[in-house]
PDB file of N, CA and C in Angstrom:
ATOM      1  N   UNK A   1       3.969   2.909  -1.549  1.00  0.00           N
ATOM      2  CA  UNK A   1       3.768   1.667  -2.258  1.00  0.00           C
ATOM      3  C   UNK A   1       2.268   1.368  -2.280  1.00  0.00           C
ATOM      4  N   UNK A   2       1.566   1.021  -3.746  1.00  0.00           N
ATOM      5  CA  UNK A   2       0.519   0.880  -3.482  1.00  0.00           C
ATOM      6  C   UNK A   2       0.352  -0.863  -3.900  1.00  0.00           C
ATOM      7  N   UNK A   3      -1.318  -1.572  -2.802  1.00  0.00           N
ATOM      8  CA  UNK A   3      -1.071  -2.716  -3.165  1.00  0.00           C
ATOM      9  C   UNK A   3      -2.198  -3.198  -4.138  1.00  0.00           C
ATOM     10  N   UNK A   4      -1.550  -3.828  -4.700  1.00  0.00           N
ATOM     11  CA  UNK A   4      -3.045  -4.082  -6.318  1.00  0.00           C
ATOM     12  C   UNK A   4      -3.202  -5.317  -6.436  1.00  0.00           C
ATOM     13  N   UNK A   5      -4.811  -5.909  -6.347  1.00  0.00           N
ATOM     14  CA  UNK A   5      -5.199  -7.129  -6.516  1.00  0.00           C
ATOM     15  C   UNK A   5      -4.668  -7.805  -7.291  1.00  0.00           C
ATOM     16  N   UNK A   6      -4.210  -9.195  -7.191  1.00  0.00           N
ATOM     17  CA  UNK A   6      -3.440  -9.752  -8.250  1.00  0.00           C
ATOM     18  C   UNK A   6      -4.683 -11.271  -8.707  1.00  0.00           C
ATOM     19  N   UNK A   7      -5.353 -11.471  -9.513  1.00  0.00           N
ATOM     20  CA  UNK A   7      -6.528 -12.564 -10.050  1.00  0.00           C
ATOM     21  C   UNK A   7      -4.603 -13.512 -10.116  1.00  0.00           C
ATOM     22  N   UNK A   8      -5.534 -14.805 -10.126  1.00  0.00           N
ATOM     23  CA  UNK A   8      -4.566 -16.080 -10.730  1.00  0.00           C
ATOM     24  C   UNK A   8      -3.976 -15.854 -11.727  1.00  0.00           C
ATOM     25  N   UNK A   9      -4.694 -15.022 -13.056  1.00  0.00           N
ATOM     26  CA  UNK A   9      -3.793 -15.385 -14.240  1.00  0.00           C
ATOM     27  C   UNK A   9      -3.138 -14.442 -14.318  1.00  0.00           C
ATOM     28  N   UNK A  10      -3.001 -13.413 -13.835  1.00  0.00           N
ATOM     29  CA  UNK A  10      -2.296 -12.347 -13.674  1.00  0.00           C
ATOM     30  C   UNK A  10      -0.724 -12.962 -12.516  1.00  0.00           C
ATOM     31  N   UNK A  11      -0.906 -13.888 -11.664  1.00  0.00           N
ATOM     32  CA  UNK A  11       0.111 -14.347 -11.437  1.00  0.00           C
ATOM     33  C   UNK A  11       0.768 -15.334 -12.677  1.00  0.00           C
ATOM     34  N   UNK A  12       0.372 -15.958 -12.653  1.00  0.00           N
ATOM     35  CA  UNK A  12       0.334 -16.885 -14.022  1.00  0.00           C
ATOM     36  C   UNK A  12       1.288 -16.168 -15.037  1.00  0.00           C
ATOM     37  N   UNK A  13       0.734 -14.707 -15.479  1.00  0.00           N
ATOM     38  CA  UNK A  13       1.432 -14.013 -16.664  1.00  0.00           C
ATOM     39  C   UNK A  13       2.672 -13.538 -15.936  1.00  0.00           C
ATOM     40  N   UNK A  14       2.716 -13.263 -14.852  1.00  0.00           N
ATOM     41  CA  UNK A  14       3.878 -12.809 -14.503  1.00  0.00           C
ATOM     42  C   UNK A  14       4.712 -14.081 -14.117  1.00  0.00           C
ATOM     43  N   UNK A  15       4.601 -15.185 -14.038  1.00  0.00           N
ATOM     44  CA  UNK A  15       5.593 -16.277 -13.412  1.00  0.00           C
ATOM     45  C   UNK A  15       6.039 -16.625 -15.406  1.00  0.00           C
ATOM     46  N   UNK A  16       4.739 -16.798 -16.231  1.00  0.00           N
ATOM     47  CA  UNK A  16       5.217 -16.999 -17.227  1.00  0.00           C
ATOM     48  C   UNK A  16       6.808 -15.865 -18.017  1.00  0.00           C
ATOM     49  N   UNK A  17       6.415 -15.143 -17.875  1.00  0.00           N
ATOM     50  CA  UNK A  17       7.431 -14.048 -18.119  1.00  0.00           C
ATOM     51  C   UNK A  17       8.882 -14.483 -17.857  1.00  0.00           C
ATOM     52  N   UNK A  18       8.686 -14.346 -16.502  1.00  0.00           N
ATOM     53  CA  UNK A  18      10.050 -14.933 -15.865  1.00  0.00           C
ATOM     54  C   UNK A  18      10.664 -16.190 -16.496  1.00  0.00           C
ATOM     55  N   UNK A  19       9.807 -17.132 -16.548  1.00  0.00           N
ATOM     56  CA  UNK A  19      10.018 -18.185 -17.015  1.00  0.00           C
ATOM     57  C   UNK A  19      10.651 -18.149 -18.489  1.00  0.00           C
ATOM     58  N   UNK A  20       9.939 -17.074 -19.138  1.00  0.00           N
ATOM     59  CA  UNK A  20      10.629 -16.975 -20.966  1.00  0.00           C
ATOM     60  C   UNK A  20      11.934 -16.445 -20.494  1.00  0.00           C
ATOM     61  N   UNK A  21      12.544 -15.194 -19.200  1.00  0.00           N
ATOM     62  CA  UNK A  21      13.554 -15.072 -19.150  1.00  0.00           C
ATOM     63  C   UNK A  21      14.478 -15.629 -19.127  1.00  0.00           C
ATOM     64  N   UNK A  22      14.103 -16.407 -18.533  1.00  0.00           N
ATOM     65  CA  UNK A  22      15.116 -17.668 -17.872  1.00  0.00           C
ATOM     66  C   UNK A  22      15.337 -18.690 -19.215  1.00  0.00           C
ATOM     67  N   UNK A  23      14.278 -19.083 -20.049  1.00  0.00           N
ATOM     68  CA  UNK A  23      14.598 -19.842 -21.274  1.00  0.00           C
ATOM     69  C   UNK A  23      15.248 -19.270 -21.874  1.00  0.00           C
ATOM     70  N   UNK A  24      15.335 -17.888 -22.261  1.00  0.00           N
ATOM     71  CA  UNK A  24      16.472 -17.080 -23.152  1.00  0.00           C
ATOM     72  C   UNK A  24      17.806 -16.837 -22.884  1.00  0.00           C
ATOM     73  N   UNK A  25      17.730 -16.887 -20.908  1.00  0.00           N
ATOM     74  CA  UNK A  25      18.893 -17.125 -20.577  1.00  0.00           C
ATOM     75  C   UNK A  25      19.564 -18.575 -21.051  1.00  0.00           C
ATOM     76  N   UNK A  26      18.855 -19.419 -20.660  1.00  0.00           N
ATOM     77  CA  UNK A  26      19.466 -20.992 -20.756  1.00  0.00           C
ATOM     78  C   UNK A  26      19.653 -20.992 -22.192  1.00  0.00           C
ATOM     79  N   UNK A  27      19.185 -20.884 -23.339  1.00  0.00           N
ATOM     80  CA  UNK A  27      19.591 -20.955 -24.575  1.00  0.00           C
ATOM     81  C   UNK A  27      20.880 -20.034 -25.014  1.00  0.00           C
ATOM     82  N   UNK A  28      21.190 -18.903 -24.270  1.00  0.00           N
ATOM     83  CA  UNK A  28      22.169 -18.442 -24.298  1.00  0.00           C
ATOM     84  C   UNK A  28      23.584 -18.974 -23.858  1.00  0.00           C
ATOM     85  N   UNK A  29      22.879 -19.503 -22.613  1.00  0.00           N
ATOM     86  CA  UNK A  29      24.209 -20.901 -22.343  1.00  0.00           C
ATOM     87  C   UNK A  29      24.468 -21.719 -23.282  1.00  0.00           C
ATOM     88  N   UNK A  30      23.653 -22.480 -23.676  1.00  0.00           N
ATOM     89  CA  UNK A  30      23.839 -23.617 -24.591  1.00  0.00           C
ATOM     90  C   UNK A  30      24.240 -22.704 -25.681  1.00  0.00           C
ATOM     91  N   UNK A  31      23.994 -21.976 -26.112  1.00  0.00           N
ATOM     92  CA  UNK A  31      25.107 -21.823 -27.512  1.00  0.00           C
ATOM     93  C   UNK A  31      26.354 -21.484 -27.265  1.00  0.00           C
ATOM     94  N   UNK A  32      26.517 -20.735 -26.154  1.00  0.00           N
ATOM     95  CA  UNK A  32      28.438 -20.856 -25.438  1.00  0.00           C
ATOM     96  C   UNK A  32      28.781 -22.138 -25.848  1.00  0.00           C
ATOM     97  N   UNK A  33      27.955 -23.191 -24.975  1.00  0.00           N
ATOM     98  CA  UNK A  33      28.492 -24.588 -24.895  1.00  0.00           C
ATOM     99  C   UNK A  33      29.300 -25.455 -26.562  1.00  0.00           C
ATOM    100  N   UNK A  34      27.928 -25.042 -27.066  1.00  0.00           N
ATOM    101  CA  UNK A  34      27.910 -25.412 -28.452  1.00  0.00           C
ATOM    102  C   UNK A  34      28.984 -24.707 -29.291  1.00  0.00           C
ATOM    103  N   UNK A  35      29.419 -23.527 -29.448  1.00  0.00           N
ATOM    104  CA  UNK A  35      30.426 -22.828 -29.776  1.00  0.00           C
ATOM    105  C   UNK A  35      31.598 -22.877 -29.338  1.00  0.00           C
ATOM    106  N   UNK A  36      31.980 -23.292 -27.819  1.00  0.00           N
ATOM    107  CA  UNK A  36      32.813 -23.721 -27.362  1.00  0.00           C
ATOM    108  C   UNK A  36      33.107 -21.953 -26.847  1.00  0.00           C
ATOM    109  N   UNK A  37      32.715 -21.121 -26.007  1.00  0.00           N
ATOM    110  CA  UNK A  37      32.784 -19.935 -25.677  1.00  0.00           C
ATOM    111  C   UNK A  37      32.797 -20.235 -23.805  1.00  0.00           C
ATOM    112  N   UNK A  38      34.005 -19.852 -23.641  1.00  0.00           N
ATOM    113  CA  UNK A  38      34.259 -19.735 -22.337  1.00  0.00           C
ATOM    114  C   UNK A  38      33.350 -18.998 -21.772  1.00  0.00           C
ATOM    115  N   UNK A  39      33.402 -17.852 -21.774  1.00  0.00           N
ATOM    116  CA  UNK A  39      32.444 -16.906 -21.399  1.00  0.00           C
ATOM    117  C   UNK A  39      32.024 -15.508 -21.829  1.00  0.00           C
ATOM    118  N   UNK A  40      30.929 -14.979 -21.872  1.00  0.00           N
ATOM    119  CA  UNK A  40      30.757 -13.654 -22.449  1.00  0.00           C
ATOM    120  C   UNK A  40      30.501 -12.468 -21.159  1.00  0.00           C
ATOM    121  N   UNK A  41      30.960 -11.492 -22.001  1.00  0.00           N
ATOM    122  CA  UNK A  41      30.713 -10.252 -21.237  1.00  0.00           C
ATOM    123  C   UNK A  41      29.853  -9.456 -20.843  1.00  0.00           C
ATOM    124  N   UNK A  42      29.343  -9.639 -19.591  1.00  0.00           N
ATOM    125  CA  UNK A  42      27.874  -8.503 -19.792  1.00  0.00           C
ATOM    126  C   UNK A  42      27.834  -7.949 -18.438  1.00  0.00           C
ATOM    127  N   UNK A  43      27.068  -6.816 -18.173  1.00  0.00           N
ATOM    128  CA  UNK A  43      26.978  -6.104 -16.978  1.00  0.00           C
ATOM    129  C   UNK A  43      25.546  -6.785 -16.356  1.00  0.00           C
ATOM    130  N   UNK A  44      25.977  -7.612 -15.123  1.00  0.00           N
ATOM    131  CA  UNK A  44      24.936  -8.156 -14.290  1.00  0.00           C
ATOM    132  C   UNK A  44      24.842  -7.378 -13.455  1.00  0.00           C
ATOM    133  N   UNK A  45      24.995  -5.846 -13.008  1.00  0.00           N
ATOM    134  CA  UNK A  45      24.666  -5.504 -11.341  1.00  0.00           C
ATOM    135  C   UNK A  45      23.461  -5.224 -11.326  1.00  0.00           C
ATOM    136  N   UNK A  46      22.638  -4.561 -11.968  1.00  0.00           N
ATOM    137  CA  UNK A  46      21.331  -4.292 -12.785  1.00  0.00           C
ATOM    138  C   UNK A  46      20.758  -5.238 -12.318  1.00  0.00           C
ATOM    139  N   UNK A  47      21.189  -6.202 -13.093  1.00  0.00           N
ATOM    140  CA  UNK A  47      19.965  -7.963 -12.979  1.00  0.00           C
ATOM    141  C   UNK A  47      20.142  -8.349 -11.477  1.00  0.00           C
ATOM    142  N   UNK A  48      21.520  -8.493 -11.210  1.00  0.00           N
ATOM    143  CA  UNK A  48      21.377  -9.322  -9.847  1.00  0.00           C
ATOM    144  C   UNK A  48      20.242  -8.357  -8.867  1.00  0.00           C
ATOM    145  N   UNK A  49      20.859  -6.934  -8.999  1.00  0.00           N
ATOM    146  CA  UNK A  49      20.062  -6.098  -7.723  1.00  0.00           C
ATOM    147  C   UNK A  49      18.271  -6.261  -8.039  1.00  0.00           C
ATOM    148  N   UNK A  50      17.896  -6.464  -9.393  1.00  0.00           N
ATOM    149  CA  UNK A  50      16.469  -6.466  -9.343  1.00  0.00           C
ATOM    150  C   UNK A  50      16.166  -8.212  -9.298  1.00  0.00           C
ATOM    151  N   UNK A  51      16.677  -9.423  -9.603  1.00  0.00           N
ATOM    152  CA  UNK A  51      16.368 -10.490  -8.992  1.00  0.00           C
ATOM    153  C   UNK A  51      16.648 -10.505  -7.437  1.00  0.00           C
ATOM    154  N   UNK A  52      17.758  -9.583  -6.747  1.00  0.00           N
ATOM    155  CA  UNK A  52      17.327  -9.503  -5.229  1.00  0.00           C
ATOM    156  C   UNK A  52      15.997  -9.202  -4.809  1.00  0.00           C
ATOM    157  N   UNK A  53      15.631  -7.748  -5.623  1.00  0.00           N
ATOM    158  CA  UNK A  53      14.456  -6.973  -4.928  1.00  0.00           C
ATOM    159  C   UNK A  53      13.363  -8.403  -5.357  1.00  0.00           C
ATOM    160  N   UNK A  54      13.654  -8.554  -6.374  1.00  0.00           N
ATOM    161  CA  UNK A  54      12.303  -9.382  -6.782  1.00  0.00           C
ATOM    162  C   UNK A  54      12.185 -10.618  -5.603  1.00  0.00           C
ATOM    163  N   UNK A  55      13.078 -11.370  -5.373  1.00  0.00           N
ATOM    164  CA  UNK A  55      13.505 -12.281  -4.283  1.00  0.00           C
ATOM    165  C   UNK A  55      12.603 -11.905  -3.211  1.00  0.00           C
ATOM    166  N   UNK A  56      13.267 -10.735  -2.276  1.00  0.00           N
ATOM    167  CA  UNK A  56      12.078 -10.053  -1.606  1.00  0.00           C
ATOM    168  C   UNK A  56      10.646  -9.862  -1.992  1.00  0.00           C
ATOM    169  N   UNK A  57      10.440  -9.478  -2.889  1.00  0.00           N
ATOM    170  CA  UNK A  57       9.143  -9.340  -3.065  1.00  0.00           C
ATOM    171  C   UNK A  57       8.072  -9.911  -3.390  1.00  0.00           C
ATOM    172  N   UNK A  58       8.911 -11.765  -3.590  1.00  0.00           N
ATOM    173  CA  UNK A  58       8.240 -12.685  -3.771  1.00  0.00           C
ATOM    174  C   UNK A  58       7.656 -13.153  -2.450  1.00  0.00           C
ATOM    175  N   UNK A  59       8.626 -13.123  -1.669  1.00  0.00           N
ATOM    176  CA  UNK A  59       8.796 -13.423  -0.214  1.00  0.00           C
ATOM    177  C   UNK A  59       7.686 -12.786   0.384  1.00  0.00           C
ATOM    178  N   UNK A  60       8.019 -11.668   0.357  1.00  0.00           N
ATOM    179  CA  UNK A  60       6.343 -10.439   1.167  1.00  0.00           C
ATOM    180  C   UNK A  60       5.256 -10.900   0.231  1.00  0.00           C
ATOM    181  N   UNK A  61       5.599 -11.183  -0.683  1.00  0.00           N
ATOM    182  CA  UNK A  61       3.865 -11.758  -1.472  1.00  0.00           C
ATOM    183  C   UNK A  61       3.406 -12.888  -0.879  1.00  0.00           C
ATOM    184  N   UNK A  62       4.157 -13.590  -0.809  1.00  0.00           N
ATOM    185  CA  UNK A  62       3.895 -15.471  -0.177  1.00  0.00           C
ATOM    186  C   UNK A  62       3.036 -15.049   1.640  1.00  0.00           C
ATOM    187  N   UNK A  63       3.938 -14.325   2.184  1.00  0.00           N
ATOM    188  CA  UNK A  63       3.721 -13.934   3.453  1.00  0.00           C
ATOM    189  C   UNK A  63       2.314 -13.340   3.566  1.00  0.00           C
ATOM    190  N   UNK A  64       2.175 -12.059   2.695  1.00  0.00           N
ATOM    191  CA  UNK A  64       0.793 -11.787   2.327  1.00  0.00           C
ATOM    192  C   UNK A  64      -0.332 -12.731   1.877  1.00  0.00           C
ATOM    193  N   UNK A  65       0.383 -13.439   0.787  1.00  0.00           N
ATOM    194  CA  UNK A  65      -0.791 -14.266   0.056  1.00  0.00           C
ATOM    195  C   UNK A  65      -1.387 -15.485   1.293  1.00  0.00           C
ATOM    196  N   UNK A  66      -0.594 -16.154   2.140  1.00  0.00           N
ATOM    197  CA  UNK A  66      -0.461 -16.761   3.517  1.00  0.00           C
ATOM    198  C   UNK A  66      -1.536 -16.520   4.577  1.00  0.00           C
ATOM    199  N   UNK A  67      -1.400 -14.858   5.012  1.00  0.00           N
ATOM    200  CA  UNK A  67      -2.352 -14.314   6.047  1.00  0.00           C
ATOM    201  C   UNK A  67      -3.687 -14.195   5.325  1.00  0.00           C
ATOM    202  N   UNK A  68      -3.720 -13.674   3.774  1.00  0.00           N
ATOM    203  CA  UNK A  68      -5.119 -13.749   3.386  1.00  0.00           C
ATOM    204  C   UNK A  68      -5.386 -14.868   3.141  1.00  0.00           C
ATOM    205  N   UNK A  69      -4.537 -16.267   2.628  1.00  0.00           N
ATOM    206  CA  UNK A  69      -5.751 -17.231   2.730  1.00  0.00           C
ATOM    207  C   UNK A  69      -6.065 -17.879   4.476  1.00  0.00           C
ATOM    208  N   UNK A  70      -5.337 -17.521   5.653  1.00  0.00           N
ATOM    209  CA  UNK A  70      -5.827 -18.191   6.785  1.00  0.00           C
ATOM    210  C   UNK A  70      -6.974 -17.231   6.944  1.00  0.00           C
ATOM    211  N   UNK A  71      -6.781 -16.029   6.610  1.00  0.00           N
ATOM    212  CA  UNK A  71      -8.067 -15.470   6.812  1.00  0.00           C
ATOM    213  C   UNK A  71      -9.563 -15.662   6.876  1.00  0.00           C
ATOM    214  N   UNK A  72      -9.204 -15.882   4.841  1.00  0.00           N
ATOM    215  CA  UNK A  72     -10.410 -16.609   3.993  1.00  0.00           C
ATOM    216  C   UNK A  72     -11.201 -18.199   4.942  1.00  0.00           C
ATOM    217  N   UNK A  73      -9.994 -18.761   4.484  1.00  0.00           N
ATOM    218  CA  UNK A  73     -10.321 -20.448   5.470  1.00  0.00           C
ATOM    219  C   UNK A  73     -11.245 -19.921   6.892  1.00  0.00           C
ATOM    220  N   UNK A  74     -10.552 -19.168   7.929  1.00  0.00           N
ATOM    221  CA  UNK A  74     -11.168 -18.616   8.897  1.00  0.00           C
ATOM    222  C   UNK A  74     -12.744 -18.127   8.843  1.00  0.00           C
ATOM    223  N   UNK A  75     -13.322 -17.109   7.710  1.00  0.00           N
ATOM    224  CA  UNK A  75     -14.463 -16.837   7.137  1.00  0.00           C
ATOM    225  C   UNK A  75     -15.131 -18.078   7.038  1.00  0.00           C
ATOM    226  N   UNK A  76     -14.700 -18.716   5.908  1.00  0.00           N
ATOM    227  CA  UNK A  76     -14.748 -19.880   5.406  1.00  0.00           C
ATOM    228  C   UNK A  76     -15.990 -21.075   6.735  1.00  0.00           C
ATOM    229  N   UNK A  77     -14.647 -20.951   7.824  1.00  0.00           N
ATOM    230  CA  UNK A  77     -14.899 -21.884   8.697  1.00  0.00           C
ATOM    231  C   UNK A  77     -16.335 -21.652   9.736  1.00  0.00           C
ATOM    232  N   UNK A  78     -16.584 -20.017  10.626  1.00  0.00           N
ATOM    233  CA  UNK A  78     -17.185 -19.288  11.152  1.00  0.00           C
ATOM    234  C   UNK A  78     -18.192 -19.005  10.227  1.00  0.00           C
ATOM    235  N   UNK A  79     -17.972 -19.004   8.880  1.00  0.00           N
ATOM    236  CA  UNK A  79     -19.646 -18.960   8.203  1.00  0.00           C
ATOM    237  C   UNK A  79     -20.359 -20.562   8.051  1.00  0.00           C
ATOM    238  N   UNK A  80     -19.606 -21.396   8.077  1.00  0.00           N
ATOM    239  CA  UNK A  80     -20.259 -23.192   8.078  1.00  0.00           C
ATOM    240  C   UNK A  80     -20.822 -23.066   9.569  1.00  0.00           C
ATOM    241  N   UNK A  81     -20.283 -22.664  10.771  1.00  0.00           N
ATOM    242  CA  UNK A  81     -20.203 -22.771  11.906  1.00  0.00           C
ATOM    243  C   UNK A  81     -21.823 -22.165  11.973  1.00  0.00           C
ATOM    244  N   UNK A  82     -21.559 -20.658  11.516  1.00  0.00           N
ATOM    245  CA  UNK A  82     -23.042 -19.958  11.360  1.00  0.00           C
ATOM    246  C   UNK A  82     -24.059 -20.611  11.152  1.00  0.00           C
ATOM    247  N   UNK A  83     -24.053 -20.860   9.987  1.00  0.00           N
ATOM    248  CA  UNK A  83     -24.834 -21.748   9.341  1.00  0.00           C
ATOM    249  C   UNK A  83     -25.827 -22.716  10.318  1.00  0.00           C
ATOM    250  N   UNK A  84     -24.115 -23.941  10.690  1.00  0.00           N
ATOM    251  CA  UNK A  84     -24.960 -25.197  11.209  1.00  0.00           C
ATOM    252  C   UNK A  84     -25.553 -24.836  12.647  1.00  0.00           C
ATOM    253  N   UNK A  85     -25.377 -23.208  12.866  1.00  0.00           N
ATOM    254  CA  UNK A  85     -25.748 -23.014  14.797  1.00  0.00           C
ATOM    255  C   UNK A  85     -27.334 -23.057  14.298  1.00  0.00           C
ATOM    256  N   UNK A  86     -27.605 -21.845  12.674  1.00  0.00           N
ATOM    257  CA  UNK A  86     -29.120 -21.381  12.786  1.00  0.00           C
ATOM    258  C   UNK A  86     -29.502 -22.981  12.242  1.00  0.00           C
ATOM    259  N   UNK A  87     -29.277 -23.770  11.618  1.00  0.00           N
ATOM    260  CA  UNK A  87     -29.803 -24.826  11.395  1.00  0.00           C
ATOM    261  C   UNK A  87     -30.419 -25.567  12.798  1.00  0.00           C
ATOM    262  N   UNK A  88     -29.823 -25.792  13.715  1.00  0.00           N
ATOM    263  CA  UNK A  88     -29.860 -26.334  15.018  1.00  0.00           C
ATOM    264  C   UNK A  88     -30.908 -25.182  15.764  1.00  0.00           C
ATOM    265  N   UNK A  89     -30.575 -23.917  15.478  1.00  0.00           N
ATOM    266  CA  UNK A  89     -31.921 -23.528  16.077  1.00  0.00           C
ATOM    267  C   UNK A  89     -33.337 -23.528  15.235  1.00  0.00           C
ATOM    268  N   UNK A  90     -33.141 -23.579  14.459  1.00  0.00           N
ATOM    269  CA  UNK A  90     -34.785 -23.626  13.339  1.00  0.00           C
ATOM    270  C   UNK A  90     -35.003 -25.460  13.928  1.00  0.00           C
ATOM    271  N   UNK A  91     -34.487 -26.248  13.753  1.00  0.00           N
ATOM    272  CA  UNK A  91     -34.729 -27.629  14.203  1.00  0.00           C
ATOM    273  C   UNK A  91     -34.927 -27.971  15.794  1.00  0.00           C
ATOM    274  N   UNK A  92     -34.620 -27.302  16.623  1.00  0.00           N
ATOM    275  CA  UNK A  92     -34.985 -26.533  17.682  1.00  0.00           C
ATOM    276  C   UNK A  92     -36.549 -26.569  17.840  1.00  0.00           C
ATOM    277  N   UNK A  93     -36.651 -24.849  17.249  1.00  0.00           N
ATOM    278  CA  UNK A  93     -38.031 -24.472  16.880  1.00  0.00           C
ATOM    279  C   UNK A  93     -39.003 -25.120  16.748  1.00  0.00           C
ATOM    280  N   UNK A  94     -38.587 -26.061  15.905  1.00  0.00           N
ATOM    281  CA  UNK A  94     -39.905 -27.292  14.794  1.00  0.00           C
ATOM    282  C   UNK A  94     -40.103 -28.020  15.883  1.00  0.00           C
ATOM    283  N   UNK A  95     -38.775 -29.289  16.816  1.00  0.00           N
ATOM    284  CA  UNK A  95     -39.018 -29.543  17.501  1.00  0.00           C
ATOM    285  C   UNK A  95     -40.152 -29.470  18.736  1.00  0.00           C
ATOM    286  N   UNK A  96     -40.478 -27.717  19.255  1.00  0.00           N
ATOM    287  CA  UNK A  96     -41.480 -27.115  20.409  1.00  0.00           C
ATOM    288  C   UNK A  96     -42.486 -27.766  19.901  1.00  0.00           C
TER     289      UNK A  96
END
């Protein structure tokens, strides 16, 4: 498995996606409704097993996406920290 940077809109395009699925699904309901169609026939094992995997793999993304931002924040925090130590020593300095 390889892992590939994902930018924002690249999540974005992929949540959008899903999202048109799901509208094509729901419009598919509503015209049952509207037609008065009990129900139609179709082979879900396909879909369900890849909305499982996907399920998972949203899950390990969140988990991932999680540890890299405490990471970042962590950087984040230890480079301000940096910062305000050499500040305090140059003011230090001037101080002598």
């Amino acid at each position: 498995m390889t892992l590939r940077p994902y930018e924002p809109h690249q999540l974005d395009y992929l949540s959008l996606r899903l999202v048109d699925l799901c509208g094509r699904l729901r419009r598919m309901a509503e015209r049952c409704r509207d037609e008065d169609l009990e129900s139609i026939p179709l082979n879900d094992k396909k879909a369900i097993e890849w909305l499982e995997n996907l399920e998972v793999w949203v899950q390990k993304a969140e988990g991932s996406f999680e540890r890299t931002l405490t990471r970042h924040r962590a950087a984040q925090v230890a480079e301000r920290m940096q910062r305000q130590r050499e500040k305090r020593e140059r003011e230090r300095e001037r101080t002598k």
